[in-house]
Protein backbone atom coordinates (compact mmCIF):
# COMPACT_ATOMS: atom_id res chain seq x y z
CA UNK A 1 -15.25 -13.30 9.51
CA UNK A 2 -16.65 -16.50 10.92
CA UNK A 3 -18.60 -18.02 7.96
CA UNK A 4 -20.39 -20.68 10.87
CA UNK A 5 -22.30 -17.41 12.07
CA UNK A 6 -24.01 -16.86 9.32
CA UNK A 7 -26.03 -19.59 9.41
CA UNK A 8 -29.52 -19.57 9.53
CA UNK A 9 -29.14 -15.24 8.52
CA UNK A 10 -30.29 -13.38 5.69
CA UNK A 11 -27.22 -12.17 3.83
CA UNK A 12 -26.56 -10.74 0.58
CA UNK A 13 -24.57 -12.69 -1.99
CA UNK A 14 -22.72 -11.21 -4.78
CA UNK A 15 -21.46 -13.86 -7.05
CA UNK A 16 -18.76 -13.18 -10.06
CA UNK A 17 -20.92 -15.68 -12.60
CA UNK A 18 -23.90 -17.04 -12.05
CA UNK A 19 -24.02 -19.21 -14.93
CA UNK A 20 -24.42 -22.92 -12.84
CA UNK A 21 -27.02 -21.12 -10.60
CA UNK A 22 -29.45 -20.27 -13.90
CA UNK A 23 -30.75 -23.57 -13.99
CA UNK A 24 -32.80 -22.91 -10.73
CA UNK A 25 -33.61 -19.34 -12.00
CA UNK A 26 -31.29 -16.84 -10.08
CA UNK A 27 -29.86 -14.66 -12.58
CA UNK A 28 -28.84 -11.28 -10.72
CA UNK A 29 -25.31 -11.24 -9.56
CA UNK A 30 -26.27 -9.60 -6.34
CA UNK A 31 -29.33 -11.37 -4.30
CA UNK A 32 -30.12 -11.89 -0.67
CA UNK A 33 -30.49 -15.46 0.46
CA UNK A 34 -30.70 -17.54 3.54
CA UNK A 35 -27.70 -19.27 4.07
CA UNK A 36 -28.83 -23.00 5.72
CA UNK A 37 -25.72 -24.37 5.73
CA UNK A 38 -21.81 -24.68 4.73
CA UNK A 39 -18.87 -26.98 4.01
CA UNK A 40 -15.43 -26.47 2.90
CA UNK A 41 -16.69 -26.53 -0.88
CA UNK A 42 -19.29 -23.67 -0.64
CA UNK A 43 -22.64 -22.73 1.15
CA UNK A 44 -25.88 -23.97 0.95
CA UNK A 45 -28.65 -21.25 0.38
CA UNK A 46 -32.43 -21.18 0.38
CA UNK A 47 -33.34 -20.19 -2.83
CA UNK A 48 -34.92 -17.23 -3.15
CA UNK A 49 -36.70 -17.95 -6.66
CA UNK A 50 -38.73 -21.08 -5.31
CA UNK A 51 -42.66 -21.09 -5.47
CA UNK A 52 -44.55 -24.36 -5.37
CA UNK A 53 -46.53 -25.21 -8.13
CA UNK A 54 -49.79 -27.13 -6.91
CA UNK A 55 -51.20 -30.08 -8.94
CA UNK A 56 -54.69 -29.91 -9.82
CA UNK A 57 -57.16 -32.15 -10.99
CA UNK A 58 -58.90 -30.82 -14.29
CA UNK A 59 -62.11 -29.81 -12.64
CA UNK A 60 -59.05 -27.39 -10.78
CA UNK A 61 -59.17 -28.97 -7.38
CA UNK A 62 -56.38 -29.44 -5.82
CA UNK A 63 -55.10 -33.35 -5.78
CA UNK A 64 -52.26 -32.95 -2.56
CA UNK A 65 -52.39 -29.80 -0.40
CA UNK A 66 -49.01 -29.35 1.23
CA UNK A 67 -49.31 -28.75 5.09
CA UNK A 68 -46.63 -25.92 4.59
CA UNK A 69 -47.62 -24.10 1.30
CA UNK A 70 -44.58 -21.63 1.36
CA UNK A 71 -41.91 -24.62 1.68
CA UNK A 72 -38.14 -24.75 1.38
CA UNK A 73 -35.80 -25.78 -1.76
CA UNK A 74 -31.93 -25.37 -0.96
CA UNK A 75 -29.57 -24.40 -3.40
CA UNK A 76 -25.40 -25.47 -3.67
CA UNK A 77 -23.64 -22.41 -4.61
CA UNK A 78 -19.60 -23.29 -4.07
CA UNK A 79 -16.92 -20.65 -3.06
CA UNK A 80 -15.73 -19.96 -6.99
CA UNK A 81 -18.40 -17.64 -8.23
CA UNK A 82 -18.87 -16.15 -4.90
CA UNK A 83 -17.35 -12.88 -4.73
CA UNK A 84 -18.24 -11.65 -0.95
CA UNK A 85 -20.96 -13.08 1.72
């Protein structure tokens, strides 16, 4: 398998430990992800867990509206835990 062709595809990840990937809240061993891109070290993956939090004044109006509200936050996740792409 080419990993290069995966780029920019929904695939499923199944990792062996997830234990450095907690931190940004993915704790399943088995998740689907957006790969956006790769390097001899491991692949970089949208995460799937990311939500924007908006910042709001106290009267609850919102101080900076994003142009894109859904937005993008990409994750490291090397070769070692991964089991299979």
């Amino acid at each position: 398998m080419d990993i290069d062709k995966v780029i920019n595809d929904r695939v499923m990840l199944i990792l062996r430990e997830v234990d450095g990937l907690r931190a940004a809240g993915l704790y399943e061993h088995n998740f689907y992800a957006k790969v956006v891109g790769r390097d001899h070290i491991g692949l970089w993956i949208e995460n799937p867990k990311f939500e924007i939090t908006r910042v709001r004044r106290e009267d609850g109006t919102i101080i900076r509206q994003h142009p894109d509200p859904l937005g993008q936050c990409a994750l490291y996740c090397p070769f070692s835990p991964a089991q299979w792409v």
